[in-house]
Protein backbone atom coordinates (compact mmCIF):
# COMPACT_ATOMS: atom_id res chain seq x y z
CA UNK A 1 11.10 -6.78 1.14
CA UNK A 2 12.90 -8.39 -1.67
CA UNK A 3 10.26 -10.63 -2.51
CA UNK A 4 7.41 -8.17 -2.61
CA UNK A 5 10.19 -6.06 -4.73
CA UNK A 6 10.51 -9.34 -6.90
CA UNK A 7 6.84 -9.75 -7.53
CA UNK A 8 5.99 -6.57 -7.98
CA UNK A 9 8.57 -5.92 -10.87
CA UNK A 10 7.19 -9.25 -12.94
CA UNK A 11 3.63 -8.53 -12.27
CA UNK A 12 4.24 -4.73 -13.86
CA UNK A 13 6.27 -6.33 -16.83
CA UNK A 14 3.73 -9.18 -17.71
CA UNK A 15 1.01 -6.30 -17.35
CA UNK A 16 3.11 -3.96 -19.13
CA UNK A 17 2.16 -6.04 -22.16
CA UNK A 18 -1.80 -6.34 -21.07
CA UNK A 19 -2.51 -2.85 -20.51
CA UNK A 20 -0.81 0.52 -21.63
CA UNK A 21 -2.45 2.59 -19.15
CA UNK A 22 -2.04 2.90 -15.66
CA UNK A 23 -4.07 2.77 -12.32
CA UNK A 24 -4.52 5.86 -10.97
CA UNK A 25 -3.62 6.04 -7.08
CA UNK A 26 -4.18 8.83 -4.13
CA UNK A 27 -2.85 8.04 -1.03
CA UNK A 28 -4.18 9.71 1.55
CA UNK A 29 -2.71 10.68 5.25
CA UNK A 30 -3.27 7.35 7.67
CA UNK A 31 -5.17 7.93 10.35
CA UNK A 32 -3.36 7.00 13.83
CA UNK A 33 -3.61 6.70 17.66
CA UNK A 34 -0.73 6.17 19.96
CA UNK A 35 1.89 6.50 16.99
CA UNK A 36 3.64 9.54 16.23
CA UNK A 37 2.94 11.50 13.56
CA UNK A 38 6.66 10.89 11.69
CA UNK A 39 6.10 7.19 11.75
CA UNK A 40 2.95 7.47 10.29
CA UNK A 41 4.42 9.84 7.90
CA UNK A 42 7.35 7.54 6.98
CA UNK A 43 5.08 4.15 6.26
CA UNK A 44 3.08 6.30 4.18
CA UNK A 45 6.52 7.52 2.41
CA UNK A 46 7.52 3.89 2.09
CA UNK A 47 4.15 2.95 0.65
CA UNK A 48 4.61 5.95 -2.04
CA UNK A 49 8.58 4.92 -2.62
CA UNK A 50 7.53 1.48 -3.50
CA UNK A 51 4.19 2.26 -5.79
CA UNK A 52 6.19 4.69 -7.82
CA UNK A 53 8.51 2.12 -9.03
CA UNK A 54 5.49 0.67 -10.57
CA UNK A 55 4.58 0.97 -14.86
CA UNK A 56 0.95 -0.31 -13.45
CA UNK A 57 0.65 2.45 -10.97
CA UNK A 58 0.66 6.56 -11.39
CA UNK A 59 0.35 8.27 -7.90
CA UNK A 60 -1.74 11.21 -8.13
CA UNK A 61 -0.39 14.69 -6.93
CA UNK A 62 -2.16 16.70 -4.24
CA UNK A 63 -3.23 19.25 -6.48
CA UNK A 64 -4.51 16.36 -9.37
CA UNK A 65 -6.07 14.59 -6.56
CA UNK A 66 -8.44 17.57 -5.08
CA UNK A 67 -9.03 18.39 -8.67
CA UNK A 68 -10.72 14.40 -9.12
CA UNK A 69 -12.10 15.24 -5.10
CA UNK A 70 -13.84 17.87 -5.93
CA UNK A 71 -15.10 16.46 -9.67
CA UNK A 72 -16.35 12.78 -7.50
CA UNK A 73 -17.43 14.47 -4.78
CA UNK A 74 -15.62 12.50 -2.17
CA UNK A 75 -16.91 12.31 1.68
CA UNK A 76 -14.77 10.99 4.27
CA UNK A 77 -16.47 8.07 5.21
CA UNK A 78 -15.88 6.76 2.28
CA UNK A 79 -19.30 7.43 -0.11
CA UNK A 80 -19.06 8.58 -3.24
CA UNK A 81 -21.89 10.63 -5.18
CA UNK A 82 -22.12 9.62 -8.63
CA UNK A 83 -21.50 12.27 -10.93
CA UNK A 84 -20.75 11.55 -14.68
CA UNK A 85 -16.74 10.76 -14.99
CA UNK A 86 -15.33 13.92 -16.40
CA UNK A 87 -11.81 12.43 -16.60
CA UNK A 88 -11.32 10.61 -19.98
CA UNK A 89 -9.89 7.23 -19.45
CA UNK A 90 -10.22 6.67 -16.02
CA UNK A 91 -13.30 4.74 -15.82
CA UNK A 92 -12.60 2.15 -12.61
CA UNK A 93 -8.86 3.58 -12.83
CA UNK A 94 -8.67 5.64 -10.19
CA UNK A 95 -8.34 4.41 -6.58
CA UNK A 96 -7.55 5.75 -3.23
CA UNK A 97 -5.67 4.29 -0.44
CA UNK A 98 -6.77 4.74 3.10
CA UNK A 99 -5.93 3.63 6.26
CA UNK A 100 -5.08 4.10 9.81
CA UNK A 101 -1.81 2.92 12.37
CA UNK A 102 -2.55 2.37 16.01
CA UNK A 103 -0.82 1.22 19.30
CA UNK A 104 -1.53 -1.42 21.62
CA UNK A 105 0.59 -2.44 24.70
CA UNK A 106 1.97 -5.46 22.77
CA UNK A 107 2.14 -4.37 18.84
CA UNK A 108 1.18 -1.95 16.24
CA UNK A 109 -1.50 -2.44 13.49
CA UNK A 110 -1.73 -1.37 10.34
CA UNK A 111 -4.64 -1.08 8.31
CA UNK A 112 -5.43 0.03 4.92
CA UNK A 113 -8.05 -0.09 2.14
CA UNK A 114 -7.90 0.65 -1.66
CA UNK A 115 -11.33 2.45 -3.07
CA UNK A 116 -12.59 2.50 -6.22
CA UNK A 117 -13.35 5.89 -6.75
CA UNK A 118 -16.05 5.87 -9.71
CA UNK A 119 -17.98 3.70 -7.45
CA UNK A 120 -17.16 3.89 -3.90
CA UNK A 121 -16.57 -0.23 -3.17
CA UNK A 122 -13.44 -1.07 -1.22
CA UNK A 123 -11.98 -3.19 -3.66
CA UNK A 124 -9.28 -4.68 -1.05
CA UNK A 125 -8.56 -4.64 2.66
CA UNK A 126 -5.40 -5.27 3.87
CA UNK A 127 -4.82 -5.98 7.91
CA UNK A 128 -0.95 -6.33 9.36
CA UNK A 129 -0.31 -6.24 13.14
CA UNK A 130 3.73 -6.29 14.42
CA UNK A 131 6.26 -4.43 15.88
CA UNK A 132 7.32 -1.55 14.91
CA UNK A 133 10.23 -2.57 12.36
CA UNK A 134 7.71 -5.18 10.51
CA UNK A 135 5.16 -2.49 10.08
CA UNK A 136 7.84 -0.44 8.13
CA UNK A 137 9.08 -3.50 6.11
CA UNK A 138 6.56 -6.72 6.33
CA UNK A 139 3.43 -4.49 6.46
CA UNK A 140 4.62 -1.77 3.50
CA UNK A 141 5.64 -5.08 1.46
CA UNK A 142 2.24 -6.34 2.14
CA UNK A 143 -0.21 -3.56 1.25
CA UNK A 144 1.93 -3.15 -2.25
CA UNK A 145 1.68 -7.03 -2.32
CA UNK A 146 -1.81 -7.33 -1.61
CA UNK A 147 -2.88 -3.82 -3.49
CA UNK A 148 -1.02 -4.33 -6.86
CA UNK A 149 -1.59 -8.08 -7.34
CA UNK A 150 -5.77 -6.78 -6.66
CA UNK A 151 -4.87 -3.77 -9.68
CA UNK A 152 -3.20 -6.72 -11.81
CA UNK A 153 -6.91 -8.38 -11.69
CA UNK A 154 -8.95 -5.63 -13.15
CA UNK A 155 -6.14 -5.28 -15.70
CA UNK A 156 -6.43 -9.31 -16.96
C-alpha cells in the first residue's frame, strides 16, 4: 500500500507540472457474486479514498455523472453513442471505472476496467485474484497503480 501511495504521489507531482487539468473519473457500483454487498461497497470506498488524493484525478459526483450519462448516452454494456461533446474541456478526459468482485472456493477476484467515455474503448484492464485482505489492500493498490500510471500516458 505504501508503494502504490509512493508512486502515485510523484506521478501526480511530475504531472502536476505537464498538465493543469484533471482526468475526469466515475466510478461506478462493482458488480459481484458470492461477496457481500458491504465488501463490495468498501473496495469501491477504498478505490475512491485513494483516487481523491490525486491532483491528476477529479471523481465525478452522482449527480455530475448522470448529467455526462445522459449528455453521452451511456448503455451498460459498455457502447457509447457519439454525440458532439457538450462539456468544454473534457475531450478524452472523462473515464469510467467498472468492474465486478466474485467468489470462488479458493479466492476472490477482482476485476475492473477504465472507459474512455468520448469514445467507448477500454483504455485499461486490470485483473487481481486473492484472499480477501489482498483484494482490499494489493488489489485497491493495483487498480490505482495500474489506472493512474495509464491517465499519466495520455497526459505526456
Amino acid at each position: 500500500m505504501k508503494y502504490a501511495s509512493l508512486i502515485l504521489i510523484i506521478s501526480q507531482y511530475f504531472c502536476g507540472f505537464l498538465y493543469a487539468q484533471s482526468t475526469y473519473i466515475s466510478i461506478q457500483p462493482f458488480g459481484h457474486s458470492g461477496v457481500d454487498e458491504k465488501v463490495a461497497g468498501e473496495i469501491i470506498y477504498s478505490f475512491e479514498n485513494q483516487f481523491r488524493k490525486s491532483t491528476i484525478v477529479t471523481l465525478v459526483s452522482t449527480e455530475q455523472e448522470s448529467d455526462f450519462m445522459n449528455q453521452y448516452k451511456y448503455q451498460l454494456v459498455g457502447g457509447i453513442l457519439t454525440n458532439p461533446i457538450q462539456l468544454q474541456n473534457m475531450f478524452h478526459r472523462y473515464k469510467l471505472v467498472r468492474g465486478r468482485i466474485d467468489l470462488f472456493p479458493e479466492h476472490y477476484l477482482l476485476f475492473s476496467e477504465m472507459v474512455d467515455m468520448h469514445t467507448g474503448s477500454i483504455e485499461s484492464v486490470f485483473q487481481f485474484k486473492g484472499g480477501l485482505e489482498d483484494i482490499l489492500t494489493k488489489g485497491v493498490d493495483g487498480m490505482i497503480l495500474e489506472f493512474s500510471s495509464r491517465i499519466a500516458k495520455f497526459i505526456l
